[in-house]
N, C-alpha and C. Protein backbone atom coordinates (compact mmCIF):
# COMPACT_ATOMS: atom_id res chain seq x y z
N UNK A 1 112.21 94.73 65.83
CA UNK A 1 111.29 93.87 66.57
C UNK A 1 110.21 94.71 67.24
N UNK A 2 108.87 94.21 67.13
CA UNK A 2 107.97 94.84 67.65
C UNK A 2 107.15 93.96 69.15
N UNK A 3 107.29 94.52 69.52
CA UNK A 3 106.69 93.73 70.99
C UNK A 3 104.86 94.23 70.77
N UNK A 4 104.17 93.15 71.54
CA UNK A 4 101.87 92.95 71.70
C UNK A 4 102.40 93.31 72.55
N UNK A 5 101.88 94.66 73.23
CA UNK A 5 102.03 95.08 75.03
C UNK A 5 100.59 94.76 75.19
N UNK A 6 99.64 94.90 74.04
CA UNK A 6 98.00 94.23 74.74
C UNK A 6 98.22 92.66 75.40
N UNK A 7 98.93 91.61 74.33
CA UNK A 7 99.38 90.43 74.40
C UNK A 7 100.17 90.31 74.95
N UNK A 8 100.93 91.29 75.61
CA UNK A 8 101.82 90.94 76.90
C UNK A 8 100.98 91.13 78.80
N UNK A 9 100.50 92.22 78.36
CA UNK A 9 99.42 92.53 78.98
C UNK A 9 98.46 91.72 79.45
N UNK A 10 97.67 91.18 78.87
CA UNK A 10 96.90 89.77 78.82
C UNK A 10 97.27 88.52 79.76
N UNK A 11 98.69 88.85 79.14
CA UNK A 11 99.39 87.76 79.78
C UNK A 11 99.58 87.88 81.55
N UNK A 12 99.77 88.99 81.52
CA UNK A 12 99.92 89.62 83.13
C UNK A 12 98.50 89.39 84.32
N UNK A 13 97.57 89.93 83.39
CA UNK A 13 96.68 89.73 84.38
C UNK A 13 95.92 88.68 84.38
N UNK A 14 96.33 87.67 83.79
CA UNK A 14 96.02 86.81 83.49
C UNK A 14 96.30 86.24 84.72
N UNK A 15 97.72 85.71 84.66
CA UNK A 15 98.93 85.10 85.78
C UNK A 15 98.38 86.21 87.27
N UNK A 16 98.54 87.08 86.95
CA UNK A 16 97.78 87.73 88.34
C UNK A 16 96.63 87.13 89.01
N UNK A 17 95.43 87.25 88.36
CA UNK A 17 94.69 86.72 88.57
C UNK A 17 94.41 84.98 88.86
N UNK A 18 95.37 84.47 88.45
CA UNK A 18 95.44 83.62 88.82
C UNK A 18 96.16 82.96 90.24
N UNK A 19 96.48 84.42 90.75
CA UNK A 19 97.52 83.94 91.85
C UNK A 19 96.62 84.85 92.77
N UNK A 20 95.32 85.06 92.91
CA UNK A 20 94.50 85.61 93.68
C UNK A 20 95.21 87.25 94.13
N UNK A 21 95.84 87.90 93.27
CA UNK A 21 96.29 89.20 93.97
C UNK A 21 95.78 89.81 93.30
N UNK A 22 95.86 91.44 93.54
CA UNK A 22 94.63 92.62 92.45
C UNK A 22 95.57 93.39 92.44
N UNK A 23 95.05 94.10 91.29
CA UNK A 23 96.06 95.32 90.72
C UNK A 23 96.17 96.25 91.78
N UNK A 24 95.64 96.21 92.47
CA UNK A 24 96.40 97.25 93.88
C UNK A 24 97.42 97.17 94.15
N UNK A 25 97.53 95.91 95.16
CA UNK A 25 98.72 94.93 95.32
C UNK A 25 99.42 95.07 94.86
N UNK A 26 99.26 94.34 93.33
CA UNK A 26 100.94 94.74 92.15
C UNK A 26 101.15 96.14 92.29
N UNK A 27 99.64 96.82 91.95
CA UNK A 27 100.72 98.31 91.52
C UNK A 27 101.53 99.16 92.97
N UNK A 28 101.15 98.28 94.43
CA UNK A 28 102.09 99.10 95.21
C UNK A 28 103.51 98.37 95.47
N UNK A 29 103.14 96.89 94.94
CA UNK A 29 104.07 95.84 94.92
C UNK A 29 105.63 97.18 94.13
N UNK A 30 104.88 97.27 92.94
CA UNK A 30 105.81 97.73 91.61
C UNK A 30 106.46 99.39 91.88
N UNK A 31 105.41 99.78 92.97
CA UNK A 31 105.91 101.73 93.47
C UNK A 31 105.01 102.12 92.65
N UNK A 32 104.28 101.33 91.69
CA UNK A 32 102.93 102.08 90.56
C UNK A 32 101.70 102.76 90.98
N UNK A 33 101.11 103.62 90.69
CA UNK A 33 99.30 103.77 91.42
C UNK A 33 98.72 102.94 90.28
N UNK A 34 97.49 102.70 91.20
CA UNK A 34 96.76 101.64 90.51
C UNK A 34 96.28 101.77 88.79
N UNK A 35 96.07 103.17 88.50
CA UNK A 35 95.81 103.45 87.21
C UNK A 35 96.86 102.93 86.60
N UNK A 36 98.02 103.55 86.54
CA UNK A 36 99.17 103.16 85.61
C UNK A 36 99.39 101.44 85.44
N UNK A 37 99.48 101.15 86.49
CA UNK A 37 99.29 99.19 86.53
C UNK A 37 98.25 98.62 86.02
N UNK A 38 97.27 98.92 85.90
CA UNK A 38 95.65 99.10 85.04
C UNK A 38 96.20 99.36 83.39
N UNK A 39 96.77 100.50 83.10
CA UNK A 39 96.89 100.66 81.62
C UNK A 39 98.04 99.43 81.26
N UNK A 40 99.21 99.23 81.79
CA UNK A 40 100.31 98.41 81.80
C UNK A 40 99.26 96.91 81.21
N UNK A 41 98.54 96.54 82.08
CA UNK A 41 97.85 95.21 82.16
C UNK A 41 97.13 95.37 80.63
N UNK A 42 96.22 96.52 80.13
CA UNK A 42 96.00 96.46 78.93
C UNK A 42 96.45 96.75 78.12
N UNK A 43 97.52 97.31 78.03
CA UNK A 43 98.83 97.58 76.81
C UNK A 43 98.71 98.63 76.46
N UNK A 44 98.49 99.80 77.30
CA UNK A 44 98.16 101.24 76.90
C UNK A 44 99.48 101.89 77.36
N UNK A 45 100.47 101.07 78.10
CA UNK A 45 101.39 101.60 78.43
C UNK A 45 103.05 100.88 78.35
N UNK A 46 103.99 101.16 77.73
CA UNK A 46 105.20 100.19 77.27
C UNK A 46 105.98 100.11 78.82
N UNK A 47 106.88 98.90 78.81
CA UNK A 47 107.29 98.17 80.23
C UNK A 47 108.58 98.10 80.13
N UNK A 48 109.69 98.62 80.92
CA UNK A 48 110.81 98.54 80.38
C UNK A 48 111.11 96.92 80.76
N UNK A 49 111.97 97.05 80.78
CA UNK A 49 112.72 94.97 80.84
C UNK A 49 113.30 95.27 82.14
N UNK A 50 113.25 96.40 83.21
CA UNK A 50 113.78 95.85 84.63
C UNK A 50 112.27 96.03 84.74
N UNK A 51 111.29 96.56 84.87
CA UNK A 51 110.12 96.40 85.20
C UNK A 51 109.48 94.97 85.23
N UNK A 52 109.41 94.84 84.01
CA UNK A 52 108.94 93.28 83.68
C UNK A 52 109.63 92.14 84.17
N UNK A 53 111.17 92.12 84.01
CA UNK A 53 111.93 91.23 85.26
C UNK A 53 111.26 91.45 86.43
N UNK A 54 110.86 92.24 86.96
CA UNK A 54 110.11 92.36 88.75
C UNK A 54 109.18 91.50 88.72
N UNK A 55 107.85 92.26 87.79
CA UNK A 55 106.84 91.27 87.58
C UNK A 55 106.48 90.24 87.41
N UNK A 56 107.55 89.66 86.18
CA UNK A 56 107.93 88.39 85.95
C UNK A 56 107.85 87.30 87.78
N UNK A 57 109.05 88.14 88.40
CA UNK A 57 109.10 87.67 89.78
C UNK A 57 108.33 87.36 90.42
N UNK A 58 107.73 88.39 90.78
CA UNK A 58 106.58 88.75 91.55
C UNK A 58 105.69 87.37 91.51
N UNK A 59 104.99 87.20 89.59
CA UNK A 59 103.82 86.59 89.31
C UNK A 59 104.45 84.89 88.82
N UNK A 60 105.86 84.89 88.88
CA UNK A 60 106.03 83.10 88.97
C UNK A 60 106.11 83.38 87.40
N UNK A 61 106.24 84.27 86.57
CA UNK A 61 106.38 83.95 85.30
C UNK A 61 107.93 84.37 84.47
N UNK A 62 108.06 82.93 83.90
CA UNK A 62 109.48 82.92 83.28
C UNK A 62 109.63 83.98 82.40
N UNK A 63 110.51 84.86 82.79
CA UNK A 63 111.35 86.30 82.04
C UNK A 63 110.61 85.45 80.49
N UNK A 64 111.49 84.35 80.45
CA UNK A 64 111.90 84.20 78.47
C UNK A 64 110.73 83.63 77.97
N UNK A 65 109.78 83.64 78.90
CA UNK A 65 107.99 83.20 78.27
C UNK A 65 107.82 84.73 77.64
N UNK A 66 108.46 85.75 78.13
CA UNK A 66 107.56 87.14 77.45
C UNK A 66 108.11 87.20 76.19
N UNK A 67 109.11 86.21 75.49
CA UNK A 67 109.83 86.52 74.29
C UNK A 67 108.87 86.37 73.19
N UNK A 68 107.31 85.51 73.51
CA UNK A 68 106.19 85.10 72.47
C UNK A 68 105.65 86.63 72.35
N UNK A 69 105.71 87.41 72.72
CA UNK A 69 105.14 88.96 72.54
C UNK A 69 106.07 89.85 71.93
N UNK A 70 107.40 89.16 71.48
CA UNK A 70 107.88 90.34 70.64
C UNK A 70 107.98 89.32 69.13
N UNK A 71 107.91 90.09 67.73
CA UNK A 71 107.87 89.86 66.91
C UNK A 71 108.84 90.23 65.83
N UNK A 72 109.59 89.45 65.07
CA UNK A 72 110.72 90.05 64.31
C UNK A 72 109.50 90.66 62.79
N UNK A 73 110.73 91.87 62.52
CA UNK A 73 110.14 92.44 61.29
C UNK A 73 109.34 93.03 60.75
């Protein structure tokens, strides 16, 4: 299985942005500096699954919505 970290990504700051907070925020929310939370958001960087459970939290978004970003085969 291959996971879109751009298309997961997308998805993040998307929902961020929609909840009026900035990648500052998250990335001190997460223990991240802002760069690394910056590449994360555009898929320059892979997310483990306790990471993304946080975020998930954080941004109101259902864990098993990120399952549309991984792909069998």
């Amino acid at each position: 299985m291959a996971i879109s970290y751009q298309k997961l990504g997308r998805c993040i700051r998307n929902r961020r942005k929609e909840k009026g907070i900035t990648q500052e925020k998250m990335a001190e929310q997460m223990g991240y500096s802002a760069g690394y939370y910056s590449k994360l958001e555009r898929g320059e960087r892979k997310i483990s699954l306790d990471h993304l459970s946080r975020i998930s939290d954080l941004l109101d978004i259902p864990l098993h919505q990120s399952s549309i970003y991984i792909s069998r085969g």
